[in-house]
PDB file of N, CA and C in Angstrom:
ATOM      1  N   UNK A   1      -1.131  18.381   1.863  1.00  0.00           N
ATOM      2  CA  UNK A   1      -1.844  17.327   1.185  1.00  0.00           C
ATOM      3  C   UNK A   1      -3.276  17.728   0.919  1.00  0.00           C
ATOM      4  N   UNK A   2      -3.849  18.570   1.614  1.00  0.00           N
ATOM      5  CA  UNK A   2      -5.043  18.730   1.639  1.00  0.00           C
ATOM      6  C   UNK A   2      -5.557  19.983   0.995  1.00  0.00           C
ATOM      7  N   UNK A   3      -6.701  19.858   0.211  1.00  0.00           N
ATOM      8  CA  UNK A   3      -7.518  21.147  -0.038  1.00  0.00           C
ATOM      9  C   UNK A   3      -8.773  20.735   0.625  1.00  0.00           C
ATOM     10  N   UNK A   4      -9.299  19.965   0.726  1.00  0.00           N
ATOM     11  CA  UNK A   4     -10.620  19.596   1.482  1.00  0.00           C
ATOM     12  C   UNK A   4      -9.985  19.643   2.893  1.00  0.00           C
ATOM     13  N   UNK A   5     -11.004  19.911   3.454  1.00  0.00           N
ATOM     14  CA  UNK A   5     -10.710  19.866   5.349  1.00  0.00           C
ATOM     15  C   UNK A   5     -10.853  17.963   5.971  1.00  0.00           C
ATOM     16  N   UNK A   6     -12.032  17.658   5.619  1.00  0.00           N
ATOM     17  CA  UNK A   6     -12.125  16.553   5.961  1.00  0.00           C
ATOM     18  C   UNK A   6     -11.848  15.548   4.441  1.00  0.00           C
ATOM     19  N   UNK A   7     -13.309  15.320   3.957  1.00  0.00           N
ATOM     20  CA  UNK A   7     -13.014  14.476   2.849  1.00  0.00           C
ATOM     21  C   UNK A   7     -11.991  14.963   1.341  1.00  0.00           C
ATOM     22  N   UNK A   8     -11.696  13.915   1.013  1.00  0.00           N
ATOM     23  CA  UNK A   8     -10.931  14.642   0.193  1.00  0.00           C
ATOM     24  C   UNK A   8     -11.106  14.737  -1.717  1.00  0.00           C
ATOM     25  N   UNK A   9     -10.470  15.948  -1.998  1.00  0.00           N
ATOM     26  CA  UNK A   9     -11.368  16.346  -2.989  1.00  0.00           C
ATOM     27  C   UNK A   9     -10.628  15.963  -4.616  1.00  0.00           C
ATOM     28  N   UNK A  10     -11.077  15.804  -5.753  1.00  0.00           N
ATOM     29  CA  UNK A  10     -10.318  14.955  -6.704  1.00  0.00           C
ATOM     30  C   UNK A  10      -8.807  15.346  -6.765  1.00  0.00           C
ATOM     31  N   UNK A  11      -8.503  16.700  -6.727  1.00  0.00           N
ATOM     32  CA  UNK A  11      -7.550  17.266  -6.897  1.00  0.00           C
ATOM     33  C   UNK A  11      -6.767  16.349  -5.583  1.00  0.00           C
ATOM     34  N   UNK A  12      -7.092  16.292  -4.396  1.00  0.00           N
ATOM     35  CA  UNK A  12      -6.278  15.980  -3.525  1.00  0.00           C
ATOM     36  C   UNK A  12      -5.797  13.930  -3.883  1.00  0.00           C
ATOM     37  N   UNK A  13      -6.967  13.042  -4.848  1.00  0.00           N
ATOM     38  CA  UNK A  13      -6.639  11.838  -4.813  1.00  0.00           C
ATOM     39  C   UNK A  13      -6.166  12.160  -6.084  1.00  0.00           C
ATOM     40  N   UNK A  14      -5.813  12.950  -6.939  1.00  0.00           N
ATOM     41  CA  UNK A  14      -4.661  12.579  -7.985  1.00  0.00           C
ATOM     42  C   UNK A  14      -3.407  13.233  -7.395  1.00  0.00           C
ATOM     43  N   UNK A  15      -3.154  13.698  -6.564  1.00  0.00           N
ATOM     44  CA  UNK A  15      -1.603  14.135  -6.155  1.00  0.00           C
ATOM     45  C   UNK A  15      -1.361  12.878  -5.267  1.00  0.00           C
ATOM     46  N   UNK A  16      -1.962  12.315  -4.929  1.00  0.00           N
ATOM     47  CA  UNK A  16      -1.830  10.778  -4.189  1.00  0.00           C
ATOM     48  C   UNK A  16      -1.363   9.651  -4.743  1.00  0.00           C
ATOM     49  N   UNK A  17      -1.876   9.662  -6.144  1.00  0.00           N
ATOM     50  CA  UNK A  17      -2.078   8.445  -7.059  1.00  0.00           C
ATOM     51  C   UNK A  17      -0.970   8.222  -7.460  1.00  0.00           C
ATOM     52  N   UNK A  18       0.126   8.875  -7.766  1.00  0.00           N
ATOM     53  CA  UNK A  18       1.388   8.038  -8.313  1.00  0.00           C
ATOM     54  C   UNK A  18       2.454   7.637  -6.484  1.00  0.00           C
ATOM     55  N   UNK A  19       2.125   8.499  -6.020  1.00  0.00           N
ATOM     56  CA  UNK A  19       2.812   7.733  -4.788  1.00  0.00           C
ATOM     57  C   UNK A  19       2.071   6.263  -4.302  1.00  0.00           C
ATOM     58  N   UNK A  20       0.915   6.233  -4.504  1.00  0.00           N
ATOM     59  CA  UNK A  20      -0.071   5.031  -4.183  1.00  0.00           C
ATOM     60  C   UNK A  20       0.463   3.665  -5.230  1.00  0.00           C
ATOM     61  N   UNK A  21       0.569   4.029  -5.869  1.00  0.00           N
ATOM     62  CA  UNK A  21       0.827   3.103  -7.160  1.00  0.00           C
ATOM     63  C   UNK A  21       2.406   2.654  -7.015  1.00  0.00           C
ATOM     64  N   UNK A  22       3.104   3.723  -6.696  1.00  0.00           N
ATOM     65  CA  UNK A  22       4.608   3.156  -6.574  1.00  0.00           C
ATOM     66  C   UNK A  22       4.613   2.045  -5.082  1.00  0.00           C
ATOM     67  N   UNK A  23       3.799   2.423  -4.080  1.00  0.00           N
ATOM     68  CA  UNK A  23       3.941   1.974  -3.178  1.00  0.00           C
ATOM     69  C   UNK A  23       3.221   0.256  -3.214  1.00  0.00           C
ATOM     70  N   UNK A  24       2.681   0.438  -3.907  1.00  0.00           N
ATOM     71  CA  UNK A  24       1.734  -1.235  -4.713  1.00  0.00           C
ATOM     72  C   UNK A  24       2.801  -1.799  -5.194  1.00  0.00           C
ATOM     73  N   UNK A  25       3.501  -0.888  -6.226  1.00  0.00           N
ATOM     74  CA  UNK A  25       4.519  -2.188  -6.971  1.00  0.00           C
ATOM     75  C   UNK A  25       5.447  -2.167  -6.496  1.00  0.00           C
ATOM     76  N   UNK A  26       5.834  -1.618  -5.664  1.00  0.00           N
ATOM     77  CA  UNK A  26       7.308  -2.181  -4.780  1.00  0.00           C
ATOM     78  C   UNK A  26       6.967  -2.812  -3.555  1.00  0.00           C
ATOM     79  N   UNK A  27       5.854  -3.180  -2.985  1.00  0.00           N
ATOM     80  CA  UNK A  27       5.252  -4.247  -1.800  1.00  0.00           C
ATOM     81  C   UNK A  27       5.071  -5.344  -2.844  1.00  0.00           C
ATOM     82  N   UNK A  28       4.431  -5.249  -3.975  1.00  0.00           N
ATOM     83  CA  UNK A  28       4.765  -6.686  -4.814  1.00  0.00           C
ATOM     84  C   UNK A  28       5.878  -7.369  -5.116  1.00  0.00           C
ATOM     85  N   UNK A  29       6.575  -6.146  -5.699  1.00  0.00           N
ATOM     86  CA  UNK A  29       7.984  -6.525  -6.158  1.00  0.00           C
ATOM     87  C   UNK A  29       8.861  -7.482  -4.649  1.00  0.00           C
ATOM     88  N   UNK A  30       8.588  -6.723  -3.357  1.00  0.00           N
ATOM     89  CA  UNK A  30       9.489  -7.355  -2.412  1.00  0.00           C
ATOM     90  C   UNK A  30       8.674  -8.626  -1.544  1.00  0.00           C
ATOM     91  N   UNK A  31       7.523  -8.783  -2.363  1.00  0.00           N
ATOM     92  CA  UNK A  31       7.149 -10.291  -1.721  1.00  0.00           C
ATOM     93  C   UNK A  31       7.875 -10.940  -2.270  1.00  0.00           C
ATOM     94  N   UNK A  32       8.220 -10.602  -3.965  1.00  0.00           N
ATOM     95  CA  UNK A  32       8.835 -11.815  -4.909  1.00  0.00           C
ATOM     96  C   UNK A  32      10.278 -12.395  -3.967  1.00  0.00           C
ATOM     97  N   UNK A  33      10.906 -11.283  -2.837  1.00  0.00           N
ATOM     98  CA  UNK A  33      12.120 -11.435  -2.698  1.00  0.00           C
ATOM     99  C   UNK A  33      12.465 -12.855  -1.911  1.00  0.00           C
ATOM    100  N   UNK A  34      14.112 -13.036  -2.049  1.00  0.00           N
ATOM    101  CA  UNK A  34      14.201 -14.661  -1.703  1.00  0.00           C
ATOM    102  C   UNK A  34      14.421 -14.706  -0.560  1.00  0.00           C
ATOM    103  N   UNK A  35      14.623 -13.516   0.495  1.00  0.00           N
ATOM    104  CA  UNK A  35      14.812 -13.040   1.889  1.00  0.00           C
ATOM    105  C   UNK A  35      13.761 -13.716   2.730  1.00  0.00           C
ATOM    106  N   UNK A  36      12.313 -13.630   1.883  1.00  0.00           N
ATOM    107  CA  UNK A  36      11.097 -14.275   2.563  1.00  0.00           C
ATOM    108  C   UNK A  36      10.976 -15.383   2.414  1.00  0.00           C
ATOM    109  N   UNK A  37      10.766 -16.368   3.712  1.00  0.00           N
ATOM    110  CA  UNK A  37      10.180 -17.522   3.896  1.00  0.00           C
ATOM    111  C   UNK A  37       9.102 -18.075   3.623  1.00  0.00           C
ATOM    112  N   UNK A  38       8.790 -17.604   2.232  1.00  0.00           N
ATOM    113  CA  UNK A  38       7.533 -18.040   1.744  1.00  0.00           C
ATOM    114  C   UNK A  38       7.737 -18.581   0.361  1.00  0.00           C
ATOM    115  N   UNK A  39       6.684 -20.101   0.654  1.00  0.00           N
ATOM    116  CA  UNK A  39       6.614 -21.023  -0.556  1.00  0.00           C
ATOM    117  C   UNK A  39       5.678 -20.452  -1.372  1.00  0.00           C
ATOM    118  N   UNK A  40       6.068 -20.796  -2.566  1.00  0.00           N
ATOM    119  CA  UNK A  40       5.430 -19.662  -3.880  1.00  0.00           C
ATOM    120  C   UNK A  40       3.724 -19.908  -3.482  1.00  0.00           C
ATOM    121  N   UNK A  41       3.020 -20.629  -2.607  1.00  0.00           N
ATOM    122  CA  UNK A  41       1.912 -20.134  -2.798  1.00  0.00           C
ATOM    123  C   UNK A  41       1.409 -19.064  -1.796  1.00  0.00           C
ATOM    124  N   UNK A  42       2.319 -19.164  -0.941  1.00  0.00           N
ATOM    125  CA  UNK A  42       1.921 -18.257   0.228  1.00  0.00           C
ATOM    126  C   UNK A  42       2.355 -16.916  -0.611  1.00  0.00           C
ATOM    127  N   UNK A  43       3.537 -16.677  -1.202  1.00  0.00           N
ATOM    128  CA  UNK A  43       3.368 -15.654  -1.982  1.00  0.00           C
ATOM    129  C   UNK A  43       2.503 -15.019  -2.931  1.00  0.00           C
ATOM    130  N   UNK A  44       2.100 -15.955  -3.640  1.00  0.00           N
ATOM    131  CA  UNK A  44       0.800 -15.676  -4.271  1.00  0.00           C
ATOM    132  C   UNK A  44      -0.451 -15.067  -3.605  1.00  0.00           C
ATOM    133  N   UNK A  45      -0.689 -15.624  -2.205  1.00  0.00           N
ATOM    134  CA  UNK A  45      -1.518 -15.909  -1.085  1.00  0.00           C
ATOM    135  C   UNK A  45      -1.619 -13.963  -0.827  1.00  0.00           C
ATOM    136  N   UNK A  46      -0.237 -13.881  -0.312  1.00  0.00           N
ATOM    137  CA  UNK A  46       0.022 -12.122   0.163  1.00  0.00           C
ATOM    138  C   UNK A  46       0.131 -11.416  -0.622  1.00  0.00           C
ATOM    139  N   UNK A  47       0.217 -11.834  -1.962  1.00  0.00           N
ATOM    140  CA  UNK A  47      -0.485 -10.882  -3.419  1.00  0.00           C
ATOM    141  C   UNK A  47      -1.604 -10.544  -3.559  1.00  0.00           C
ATOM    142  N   UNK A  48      -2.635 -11.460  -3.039  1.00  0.00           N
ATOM    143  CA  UNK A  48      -3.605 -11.468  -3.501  1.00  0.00           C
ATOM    144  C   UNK A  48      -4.420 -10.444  -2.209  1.00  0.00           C
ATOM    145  N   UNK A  49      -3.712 -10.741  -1.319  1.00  0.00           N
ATOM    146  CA  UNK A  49      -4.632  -9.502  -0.087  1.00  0.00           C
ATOM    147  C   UNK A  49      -3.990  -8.226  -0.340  1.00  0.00           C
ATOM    148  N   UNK A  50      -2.735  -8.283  -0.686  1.00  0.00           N
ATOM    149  CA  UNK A  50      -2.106  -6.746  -1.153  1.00  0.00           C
ATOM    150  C   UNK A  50      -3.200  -6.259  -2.037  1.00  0.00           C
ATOM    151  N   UNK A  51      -3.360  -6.640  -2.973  1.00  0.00           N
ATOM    152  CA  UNK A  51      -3.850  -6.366  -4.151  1.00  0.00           C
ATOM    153  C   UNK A  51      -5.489  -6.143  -3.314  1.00  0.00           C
ATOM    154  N   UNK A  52      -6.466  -6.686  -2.396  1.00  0.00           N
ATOM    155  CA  UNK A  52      -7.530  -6.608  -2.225  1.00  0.00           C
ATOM    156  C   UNK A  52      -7.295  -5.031  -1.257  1.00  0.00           C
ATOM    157  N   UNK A  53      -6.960  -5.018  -0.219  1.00  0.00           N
ATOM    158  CA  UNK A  53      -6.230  -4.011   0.605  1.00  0.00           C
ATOM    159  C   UNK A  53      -6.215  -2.698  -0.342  1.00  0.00           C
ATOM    160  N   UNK A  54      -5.307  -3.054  -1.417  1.00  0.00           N
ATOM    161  CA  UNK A  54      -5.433  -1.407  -2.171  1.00  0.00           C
ATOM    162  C   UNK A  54      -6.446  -1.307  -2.772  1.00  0.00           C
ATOM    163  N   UNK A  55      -7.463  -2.047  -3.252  1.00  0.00           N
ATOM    164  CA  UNK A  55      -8.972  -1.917  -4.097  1.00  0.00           C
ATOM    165  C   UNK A  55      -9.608  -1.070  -2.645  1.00  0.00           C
ATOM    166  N   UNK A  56      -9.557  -2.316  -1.375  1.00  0.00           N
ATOM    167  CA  UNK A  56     -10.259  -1.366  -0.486  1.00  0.00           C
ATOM    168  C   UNK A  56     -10.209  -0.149  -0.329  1.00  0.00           C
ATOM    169  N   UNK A  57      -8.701   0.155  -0.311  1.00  0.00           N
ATOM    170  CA  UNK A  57      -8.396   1.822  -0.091  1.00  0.00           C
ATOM    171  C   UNK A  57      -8.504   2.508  -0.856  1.00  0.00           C
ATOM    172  N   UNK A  58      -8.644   1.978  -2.165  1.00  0.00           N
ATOM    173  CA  UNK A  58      -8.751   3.186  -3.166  1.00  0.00           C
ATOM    174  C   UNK A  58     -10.506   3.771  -3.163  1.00  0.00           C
ATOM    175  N   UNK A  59     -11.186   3.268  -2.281  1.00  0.00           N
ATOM    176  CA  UNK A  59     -12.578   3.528  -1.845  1.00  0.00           C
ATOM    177  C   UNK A  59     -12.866   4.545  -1.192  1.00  0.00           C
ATOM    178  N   UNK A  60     -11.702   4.702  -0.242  1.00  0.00           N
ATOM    179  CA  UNK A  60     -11.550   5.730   0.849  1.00  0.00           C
ATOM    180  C   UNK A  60     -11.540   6.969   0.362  1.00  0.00           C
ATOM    181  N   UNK A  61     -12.623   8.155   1.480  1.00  0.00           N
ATOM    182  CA  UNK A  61     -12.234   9.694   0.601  1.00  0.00           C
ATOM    183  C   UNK A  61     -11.678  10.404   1.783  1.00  0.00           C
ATOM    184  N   UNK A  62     -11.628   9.457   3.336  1.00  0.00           N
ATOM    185  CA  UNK A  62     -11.001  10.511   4.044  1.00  0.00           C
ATOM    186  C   UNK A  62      -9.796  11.212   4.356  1.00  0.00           C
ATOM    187  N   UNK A  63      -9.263  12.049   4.331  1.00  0.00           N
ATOM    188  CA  UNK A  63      -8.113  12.421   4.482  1.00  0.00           C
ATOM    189  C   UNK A  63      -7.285  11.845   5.014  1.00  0.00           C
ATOM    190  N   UNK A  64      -7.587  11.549   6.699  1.00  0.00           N
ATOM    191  CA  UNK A  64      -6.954  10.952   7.782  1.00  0.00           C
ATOM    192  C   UNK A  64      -7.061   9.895   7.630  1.00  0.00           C
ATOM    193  N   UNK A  65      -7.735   8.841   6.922  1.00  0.00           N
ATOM    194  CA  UNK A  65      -7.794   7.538   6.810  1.00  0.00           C
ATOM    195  C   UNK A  65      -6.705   7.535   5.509  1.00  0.00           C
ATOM    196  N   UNK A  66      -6.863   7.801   4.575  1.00  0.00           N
ATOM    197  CA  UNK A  66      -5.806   8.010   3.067  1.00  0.00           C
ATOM    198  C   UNK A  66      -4.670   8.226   3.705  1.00  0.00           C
ATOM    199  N   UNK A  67      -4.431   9.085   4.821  1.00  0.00           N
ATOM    200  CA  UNK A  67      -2.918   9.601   5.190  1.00  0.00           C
ATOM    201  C   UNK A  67      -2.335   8.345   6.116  1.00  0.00           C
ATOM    202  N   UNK A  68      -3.064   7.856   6.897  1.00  0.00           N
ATOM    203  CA  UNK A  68      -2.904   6.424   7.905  1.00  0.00           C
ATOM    204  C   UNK A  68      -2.723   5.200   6.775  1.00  0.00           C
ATOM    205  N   UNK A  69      -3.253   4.940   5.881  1.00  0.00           N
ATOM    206  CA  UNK A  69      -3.448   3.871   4.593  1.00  0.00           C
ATOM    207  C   UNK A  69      -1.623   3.984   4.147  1.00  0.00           C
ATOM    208  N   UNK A  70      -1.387   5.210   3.945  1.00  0.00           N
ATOM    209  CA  UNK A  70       0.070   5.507   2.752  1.00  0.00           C
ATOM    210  C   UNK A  70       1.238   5.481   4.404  1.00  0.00           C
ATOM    211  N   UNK A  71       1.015   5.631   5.322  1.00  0.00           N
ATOM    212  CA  UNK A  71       1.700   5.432   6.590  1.00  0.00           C
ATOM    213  C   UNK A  71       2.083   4.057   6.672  1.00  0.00           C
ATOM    214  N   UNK A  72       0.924   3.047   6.675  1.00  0.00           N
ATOM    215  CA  UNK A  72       1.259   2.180   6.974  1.00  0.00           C
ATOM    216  C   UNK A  72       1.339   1.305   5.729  1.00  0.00           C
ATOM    217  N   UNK A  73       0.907   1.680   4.604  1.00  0.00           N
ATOM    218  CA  UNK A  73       2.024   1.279   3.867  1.00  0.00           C
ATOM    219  C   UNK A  73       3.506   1.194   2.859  1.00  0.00           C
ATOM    220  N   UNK A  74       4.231   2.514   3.729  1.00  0.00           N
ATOM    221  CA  UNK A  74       5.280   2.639   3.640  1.00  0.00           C
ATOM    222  C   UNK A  74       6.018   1.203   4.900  1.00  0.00           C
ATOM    223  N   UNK A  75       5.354   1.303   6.062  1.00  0.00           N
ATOM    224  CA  UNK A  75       5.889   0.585   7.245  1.00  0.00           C
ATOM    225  C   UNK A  75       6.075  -0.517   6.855  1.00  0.00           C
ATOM    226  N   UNK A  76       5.063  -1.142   6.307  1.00  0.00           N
ATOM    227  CA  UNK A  76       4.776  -2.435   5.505  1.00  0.00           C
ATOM    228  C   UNK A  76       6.297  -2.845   4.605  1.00  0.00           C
ATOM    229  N   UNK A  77       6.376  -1.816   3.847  1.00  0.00           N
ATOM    230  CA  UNK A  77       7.348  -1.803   3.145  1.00  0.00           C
ATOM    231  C   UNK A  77       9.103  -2.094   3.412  1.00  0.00           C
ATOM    232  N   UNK A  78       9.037  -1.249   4.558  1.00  0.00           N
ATOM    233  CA  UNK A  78      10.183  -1.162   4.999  1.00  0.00           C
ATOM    234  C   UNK A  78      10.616  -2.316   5.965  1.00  0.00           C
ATOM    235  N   UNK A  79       9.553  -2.791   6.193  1.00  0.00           N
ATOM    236  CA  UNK A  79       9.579  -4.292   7.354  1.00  0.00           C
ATOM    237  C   UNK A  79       9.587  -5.504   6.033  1.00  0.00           C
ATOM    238  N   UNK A  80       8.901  -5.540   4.696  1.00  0.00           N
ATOM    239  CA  UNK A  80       9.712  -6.242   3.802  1.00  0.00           C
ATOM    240  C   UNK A  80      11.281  -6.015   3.003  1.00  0.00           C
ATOM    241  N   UNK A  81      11.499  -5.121   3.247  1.00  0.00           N
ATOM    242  CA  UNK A  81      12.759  -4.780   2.354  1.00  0.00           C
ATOM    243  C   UNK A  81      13.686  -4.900   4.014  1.00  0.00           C
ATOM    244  N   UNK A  82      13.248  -5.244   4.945  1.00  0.00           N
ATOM    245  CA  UNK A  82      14.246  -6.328   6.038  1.00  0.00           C
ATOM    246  C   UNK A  82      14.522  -7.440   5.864  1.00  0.00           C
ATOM    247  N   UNK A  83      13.496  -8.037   5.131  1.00  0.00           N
ATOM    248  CA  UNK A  83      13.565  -9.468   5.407  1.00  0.00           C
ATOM    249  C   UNK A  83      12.274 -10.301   6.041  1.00  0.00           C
ATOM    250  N   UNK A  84      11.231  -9.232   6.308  1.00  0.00           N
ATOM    251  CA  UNK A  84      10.664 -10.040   7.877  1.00  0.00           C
ATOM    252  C   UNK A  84       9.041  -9.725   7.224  1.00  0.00           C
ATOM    253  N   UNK A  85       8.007 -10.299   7.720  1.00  0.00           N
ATOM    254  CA  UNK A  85       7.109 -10.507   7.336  1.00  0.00           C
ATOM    255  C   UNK A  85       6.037  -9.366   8.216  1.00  0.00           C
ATOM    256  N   UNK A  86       5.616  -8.346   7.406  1.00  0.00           N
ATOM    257  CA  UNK A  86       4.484  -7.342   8.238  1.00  0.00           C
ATOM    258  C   UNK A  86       3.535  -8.137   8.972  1.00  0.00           C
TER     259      UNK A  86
END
């Protein structure tokens, strides 16, 4: 993943960027799902911090923080596509 040691360098946040982006619209896509116990505003509600969450991270230049960010939100992911609320 890395060409920079610590921070990371443009080359390293565009080999990031389409995995980052897929991982946005399929945590959106599986709030929409009917598995979750959530009334359409609370859905709206966990859109709207998804959506703040990745602005935050897309701020980030550290490696180890970028690599912990796409960690946990794969986890995220996989605990919605259960059924169950991260």
């Amino acid at each position: 993943m890395a060409k920079g040691l610590i921070w990371a360098t443009t080359e390293d946040l565009a080999r990031n960027r389409a995995m980052v982006l897929s991982l946005y619209r399929q945590i959106l896509r599986s709030l929409n799902s009917p598995e979750l116990p959530l009334t359409h505003a609370a859905r709206l509600t966990k859109k709207a911090e998804v959506r703040s969450i990745f602005l935050f991270g897309a701020e980030e230049r550290s490696l180890h923080n970028i690599a912990d960010l796409i960690d946990a939100a794969n986890y995220s992911l996989s605990i919605l596509k259960q059924g169950r609320l991260p």
